[in-house]
Protein backbone atom coordinates (compact mmCIF):
# COMPACT_ATOMS: atom_id res chain seq x y z
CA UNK A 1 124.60 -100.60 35.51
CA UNK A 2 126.75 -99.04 37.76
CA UNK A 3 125.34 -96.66 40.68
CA UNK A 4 127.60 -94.01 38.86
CA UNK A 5 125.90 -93.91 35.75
CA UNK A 6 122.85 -94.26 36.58
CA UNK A 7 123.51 -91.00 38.65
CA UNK A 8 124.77 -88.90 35.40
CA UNK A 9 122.13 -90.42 33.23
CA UNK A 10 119.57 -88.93 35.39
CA UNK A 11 121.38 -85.33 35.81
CA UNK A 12 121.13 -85.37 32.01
CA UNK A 13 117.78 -85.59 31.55
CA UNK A 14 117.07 -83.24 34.36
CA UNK A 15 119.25 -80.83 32.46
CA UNK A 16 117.29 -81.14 29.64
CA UNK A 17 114.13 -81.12 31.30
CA UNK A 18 115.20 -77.78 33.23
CA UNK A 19 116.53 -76.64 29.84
CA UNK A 20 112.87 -77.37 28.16
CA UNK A 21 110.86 -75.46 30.88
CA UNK A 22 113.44 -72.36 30.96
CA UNK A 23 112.59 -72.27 27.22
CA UNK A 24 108.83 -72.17 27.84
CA UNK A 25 109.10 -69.84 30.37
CA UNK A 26 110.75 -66.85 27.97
CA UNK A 27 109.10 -67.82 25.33
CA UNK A 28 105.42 -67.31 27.58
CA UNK A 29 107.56 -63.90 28.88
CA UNK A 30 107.99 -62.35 25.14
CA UNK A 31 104.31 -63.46 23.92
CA UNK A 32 103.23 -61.56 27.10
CA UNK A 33 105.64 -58.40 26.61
CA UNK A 34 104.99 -58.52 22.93
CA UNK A 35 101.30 -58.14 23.58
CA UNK A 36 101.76 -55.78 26.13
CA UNK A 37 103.69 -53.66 23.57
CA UNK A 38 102.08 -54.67 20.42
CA UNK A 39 98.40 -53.86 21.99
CA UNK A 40 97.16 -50.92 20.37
CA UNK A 41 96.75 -47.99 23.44
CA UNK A 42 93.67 -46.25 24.39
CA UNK A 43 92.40 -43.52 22.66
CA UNK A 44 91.01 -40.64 25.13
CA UNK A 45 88.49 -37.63 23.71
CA UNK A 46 86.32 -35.44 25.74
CA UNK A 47 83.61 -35.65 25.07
CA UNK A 48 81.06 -33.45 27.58
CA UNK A 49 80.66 -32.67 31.08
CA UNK A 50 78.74 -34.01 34.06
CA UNK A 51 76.22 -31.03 35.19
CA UNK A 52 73.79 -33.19 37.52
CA UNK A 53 73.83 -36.10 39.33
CA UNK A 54 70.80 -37.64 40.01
CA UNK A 55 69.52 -40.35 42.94
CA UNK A 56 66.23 -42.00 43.07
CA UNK A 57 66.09 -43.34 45.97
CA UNK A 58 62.59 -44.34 45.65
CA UNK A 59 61.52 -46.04 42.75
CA UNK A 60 59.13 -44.03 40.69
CA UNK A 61 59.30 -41.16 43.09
CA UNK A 62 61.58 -37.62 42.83
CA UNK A 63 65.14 -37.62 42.18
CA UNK A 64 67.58 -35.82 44.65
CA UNK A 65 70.50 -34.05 43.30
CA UNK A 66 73.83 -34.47 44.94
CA UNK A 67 77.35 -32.65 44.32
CA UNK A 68 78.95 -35.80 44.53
CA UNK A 69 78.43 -39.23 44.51
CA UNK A 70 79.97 -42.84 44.81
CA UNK A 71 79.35 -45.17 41.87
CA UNK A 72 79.10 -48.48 42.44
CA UNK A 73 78.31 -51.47 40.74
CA UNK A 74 74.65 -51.61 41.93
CA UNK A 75 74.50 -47.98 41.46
CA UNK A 76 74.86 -44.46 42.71
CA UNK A 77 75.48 -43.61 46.63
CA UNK A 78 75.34 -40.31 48.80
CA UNK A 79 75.38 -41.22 52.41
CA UNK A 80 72.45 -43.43 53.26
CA UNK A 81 70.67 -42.41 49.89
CA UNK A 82 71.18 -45.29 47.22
CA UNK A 83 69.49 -45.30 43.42
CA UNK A 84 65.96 -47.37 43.27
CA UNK A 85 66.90 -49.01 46.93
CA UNK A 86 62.85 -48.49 47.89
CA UNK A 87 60.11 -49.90 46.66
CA UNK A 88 56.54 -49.87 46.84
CA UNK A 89 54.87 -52.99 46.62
CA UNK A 90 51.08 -54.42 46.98
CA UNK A 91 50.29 -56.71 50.14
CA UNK A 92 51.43 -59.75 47.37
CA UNK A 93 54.70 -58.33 47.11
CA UNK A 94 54.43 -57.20 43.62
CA UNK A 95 55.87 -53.89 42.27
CA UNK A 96 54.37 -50.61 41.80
CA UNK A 97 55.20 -47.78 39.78
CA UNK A 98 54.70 -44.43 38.04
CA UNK A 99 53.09 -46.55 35.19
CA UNK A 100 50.29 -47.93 37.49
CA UNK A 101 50.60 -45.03 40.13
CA UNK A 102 51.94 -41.42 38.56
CA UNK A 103 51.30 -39.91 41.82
CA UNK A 104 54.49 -41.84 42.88
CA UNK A 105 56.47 -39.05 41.00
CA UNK A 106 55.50 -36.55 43.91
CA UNK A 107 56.82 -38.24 46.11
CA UNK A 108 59.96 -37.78 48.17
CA UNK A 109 62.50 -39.99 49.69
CA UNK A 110 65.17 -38.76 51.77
CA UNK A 111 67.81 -40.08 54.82
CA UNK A 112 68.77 -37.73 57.87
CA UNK A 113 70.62 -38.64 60.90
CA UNK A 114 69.92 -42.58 60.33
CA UNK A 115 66.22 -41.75 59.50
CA UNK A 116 64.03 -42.04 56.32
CA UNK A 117 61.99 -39.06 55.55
CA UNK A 118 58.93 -39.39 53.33
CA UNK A 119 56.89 -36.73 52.25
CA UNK A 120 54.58 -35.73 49.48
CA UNK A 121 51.69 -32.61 48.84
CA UNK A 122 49.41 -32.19 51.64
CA UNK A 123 50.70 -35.33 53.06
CA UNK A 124 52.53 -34.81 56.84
CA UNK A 125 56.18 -35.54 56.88
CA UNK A 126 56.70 -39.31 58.12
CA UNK A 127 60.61 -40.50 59.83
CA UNK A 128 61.08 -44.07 60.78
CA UNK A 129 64.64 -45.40 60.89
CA UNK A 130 66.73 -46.78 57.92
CA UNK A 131 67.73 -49.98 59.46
CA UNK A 132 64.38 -51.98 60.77
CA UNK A 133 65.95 -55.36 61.61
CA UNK A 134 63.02 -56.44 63.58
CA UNK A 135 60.51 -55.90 60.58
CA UNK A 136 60.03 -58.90 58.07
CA UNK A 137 61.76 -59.52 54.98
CA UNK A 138 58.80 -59.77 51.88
CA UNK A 139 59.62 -61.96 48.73
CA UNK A 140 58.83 -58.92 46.07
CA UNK A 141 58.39 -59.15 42.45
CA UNK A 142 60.11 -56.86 40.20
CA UNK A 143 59.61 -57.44 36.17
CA UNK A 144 59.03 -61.10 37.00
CA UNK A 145 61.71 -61.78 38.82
CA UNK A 146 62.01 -62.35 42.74
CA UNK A 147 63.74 -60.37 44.97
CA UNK A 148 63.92 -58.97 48.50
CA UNK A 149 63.07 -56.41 50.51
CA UNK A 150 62.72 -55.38 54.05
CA UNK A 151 59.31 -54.11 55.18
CA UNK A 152 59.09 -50.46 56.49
CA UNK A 153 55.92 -51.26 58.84
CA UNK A 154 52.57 -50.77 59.43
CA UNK A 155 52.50 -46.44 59.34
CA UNK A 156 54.68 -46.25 56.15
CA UNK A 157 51.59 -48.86 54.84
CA UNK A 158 49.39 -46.30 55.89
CA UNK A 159 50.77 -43.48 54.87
CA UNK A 160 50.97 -44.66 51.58
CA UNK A 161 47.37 -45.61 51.23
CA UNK A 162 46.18 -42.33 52.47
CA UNK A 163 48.66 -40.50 49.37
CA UNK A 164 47.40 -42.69 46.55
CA UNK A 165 43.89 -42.42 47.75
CA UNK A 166 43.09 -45.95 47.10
CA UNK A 167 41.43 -48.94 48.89
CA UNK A 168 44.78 -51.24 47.83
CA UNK A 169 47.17 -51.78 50.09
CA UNK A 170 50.62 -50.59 49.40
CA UNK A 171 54.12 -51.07 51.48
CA UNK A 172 57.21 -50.11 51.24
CA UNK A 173 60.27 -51.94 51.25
CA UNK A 174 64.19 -51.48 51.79
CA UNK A 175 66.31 -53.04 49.66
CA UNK A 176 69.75 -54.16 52.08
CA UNK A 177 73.45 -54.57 51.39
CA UNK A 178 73.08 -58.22 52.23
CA UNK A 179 70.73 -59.23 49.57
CA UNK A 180 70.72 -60.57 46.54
CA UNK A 181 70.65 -58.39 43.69
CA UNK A 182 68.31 -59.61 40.53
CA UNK A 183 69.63 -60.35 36.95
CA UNK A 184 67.96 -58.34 34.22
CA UNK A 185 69.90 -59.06 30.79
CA UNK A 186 70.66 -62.85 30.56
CA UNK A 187 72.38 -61.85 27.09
CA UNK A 188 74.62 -59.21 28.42
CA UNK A 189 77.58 -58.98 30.65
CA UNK A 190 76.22 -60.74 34.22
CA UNK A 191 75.90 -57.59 36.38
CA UNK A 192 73.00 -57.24 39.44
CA UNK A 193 70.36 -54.26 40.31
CA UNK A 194 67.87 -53.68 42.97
CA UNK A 195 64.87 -52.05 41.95
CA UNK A 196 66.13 -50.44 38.41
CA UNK A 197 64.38 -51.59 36.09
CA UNK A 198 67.55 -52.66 33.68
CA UNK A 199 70.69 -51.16 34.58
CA UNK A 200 72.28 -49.76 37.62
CA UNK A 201 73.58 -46.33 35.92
CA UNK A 202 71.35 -44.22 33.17
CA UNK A 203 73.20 -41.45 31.22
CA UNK A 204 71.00 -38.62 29.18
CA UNK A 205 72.34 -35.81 27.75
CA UNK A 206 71.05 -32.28 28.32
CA UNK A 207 71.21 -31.72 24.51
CA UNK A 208 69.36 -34.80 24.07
CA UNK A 209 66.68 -33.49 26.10
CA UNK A 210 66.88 -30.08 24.31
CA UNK A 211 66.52 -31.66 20.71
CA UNK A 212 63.44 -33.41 21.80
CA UNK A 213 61.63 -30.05 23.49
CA UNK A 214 62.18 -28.21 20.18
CA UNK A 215 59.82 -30.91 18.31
CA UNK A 216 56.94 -30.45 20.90
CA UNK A 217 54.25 -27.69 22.07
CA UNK A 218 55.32 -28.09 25.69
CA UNK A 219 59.24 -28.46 26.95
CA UNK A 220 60.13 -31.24 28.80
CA UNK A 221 63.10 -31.46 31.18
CA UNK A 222 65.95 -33.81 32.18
CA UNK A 223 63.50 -34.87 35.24
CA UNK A 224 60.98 -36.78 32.85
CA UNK A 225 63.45 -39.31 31.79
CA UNK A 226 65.22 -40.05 35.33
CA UNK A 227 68.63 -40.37 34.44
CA UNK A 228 71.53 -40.94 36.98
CA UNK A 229 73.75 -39.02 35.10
CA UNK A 230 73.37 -35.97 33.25
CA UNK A 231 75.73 -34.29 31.13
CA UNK A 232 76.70 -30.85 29.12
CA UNK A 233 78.48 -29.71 26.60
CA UNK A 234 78.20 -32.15 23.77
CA UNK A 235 75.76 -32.91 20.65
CA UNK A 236 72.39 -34.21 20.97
CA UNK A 237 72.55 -38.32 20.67
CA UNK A 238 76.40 -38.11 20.99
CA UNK A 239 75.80 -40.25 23.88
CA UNK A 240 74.75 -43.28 21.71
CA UNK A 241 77.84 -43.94 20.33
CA UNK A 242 79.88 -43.86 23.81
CA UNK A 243 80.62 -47.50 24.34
CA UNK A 244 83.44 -46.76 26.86
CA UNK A 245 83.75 -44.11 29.02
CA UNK A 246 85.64 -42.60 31.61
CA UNK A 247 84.70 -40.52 34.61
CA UNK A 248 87.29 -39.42 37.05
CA UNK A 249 88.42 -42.84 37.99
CA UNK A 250 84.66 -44.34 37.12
CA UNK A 251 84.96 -46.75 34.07
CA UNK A 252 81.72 -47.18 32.42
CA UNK A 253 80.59 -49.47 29.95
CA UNK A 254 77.70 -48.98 27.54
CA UNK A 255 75.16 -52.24 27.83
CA UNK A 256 72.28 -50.74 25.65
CA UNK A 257 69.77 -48.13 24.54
CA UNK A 258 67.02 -47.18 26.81
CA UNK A 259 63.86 -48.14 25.70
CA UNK A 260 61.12 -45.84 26.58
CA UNK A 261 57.43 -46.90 27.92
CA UNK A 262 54.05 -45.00 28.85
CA UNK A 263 56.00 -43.98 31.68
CA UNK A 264 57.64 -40.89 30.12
CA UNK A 265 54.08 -39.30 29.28
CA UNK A 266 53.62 -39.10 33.34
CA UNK A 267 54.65 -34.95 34.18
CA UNK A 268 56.82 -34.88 37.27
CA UNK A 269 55.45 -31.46 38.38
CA UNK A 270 51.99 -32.55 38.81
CA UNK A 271 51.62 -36.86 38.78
CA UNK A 272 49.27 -36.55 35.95
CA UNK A 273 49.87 -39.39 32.85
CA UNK A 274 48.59 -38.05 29.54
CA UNK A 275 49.69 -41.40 27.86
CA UNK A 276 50.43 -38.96 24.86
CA UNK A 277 53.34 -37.23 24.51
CA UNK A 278 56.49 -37.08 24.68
CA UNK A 279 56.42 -40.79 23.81
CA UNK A 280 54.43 -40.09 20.32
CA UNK A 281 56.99 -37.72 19.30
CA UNK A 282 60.05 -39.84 20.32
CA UNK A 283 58.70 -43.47 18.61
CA UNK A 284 58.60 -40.53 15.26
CA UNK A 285 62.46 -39.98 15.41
CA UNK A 286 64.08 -42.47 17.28
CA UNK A 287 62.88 -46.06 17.07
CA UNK A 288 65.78 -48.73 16.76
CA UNK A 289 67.11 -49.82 13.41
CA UNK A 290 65.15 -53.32 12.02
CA UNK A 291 67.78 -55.50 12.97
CA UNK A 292 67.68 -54.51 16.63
CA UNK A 293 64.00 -54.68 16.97
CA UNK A 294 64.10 -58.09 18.43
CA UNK A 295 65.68 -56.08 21.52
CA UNK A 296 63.30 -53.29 21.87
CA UNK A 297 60.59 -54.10 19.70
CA UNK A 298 58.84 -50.60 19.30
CA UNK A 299 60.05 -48.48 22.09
CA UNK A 300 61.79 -45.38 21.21
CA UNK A 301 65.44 -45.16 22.51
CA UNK A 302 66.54 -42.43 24.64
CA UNK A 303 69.82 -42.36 26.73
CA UNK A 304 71.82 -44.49 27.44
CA UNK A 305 72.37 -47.59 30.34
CA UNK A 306 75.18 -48.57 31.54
CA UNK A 307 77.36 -50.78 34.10
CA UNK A 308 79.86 -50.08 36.38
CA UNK A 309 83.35 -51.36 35.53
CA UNK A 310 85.55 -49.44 37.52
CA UNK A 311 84.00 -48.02 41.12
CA UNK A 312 84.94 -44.37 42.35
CA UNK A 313 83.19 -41.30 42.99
CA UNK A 314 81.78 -38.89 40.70
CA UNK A 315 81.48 -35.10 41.08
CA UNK A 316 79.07 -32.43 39.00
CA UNK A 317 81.51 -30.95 36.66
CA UNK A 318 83.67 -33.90 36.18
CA UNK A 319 85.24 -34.03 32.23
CA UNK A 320 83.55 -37.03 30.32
CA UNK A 321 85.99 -39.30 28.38
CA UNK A 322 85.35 -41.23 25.68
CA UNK A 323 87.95 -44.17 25.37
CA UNK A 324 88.58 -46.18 21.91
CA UNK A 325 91.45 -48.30 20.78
């Protein structure tokens, strides 16, 4: 064959070829417009307002309120202040909370000027600094599962002791930006806390809270429940059916239920557990429909946890959207 044809032979099927993939191409173009177009857009409703924001900086122990704060995946952020980021531990590393300890709940955890400030009735004020690279790093066990934290030193160790009044040995550790986060939910979408005990973000409405109080001899407030977020201006239990929601430029996502323990019967004003109420009335109103019990068995739900899918900042008095499609 001459040189000549074999030359236009192969511009042919090149053609062709080229031909082929331009075809692909728009046709991949108009599937991708035509979903783009054809997708059904979001559907926005207010549905309440954000009145409090909430940190806990140390597990178990009082909540600071902030104006403002940033919400990230592993939780909310003011300055050096970051949700469930302390933890006491015994001398084997393993955790301890309100449910073992209720006089946890008096106590508070604070960060000035690069320091930690602890403090607690008739306990002296104690500082040592945030950042304690010198100190070891203790293997800590949270819910059965391992993770890290950084050791706050012999005098927080004592301090600690001399609060709880016991002959245990507590510590207290600092959970830092470089490590690794635990898994709680192998069944839900793979997200990472540090000392929460399910889910970076909590949400409880103050109508929620309200509802329950009218059932019981004694009021309860938003405190008792330890919620990150807490908002206004909506039904009691609307927050259950928020799957979605948006929050200034925060996008939330709805993971599950909270499931309440012992832990709620502990009063924050005075560290006392009566192991009574207000679980008793709760698990009378608000267990979890039969074929969910396999997820919370016979804890009574009460707000709501959720992840982080969009980061941003959030600000008291921020409108609450509900998105749909």
């Amino acid at each position: 064959m001459e040189l000549k044809t074999l030359a236009l032979n192969a511009f042919a099927q090149n053609k062709r070829a080229a031909l082929l993939i331009g075809g692909a191409g728009v046709a991949f173009l108009g599937l991708g417009l035509g979903y783009k177009y054809l997708r059904k857009p979001e559907k926005v409703v207010r549905v309440g307002v954000v009145s409090q924001l909430l940190i806990h900086p140390l597990k178990s122990g009082r909540a600071v309120s902030v104006p403002l704060a940033e919400c990230l995946q592993i939780g909310l952020k003011f300055g050096e202040l970051q949700d469930r980021h302390w933890l006491v531990v015994t001398e084997q590393g393993h955790m301890v909370t309100g449910r073992q300890q209720p006089r946890l709940v008096l106590l508070s955890l604070t960060c000035e000027d690069g320091h930690v400030c602890l403090s607690g009735p008739d306990m002296e004020e104690l500082r040592f600094p945030v950042k304690q690279p010198d100190n070891s790093v203790i293997d800590c066990r949270v819910f059965g599962a391992d993770i890290q934290g950084r050791d706050c030193g012999e005098e927080t160790s004592r301090w600690l002791i001399r609060f709880l009044g016991k002959e245990q040995t507590f510590r207290l550790v600092h959970f830092e930006p470089q490590m690794r986060g635990r898994r709680t939910e192998p069944l839900l979408p793979p997200f990472e806390v540090a000392y929460s005990d399910e889910a970076p973000v909590m949400l409880l409405s103050e109508a929620s809270v309200q509802d329950l109080s009218s059932r019981l001899e004694e009021d309860v407030t938003v405190k008792r429940f330890r919620p990150s977020i807490v908002i206004s201006d909506c039904e009691a239990f609307a927050e259950d059916s928020w799957v979605d929601i948006q929050i200034g430029s925060v996008r939330l996502q709805r993971v599950k239920s909270c499931g309440r323990c012992i832990f709620t019967t502990v009063d924050p004003e005075t560290g006392v557990i009566s192991r009574k109420e207000p679980l008793d009335t709760l698990k009378s109103y608000r267990l979890c429909k039969p074929s969910d019990q396999h997820i919370y068995q016979k804890a009574p739900l009460f707000g709501q946890l959720l992840i982080v899918k969009q980061e941003g900042t959030l600000q008291v008095g921020d409108v609450v959207y509900k998105i749909s499609r």
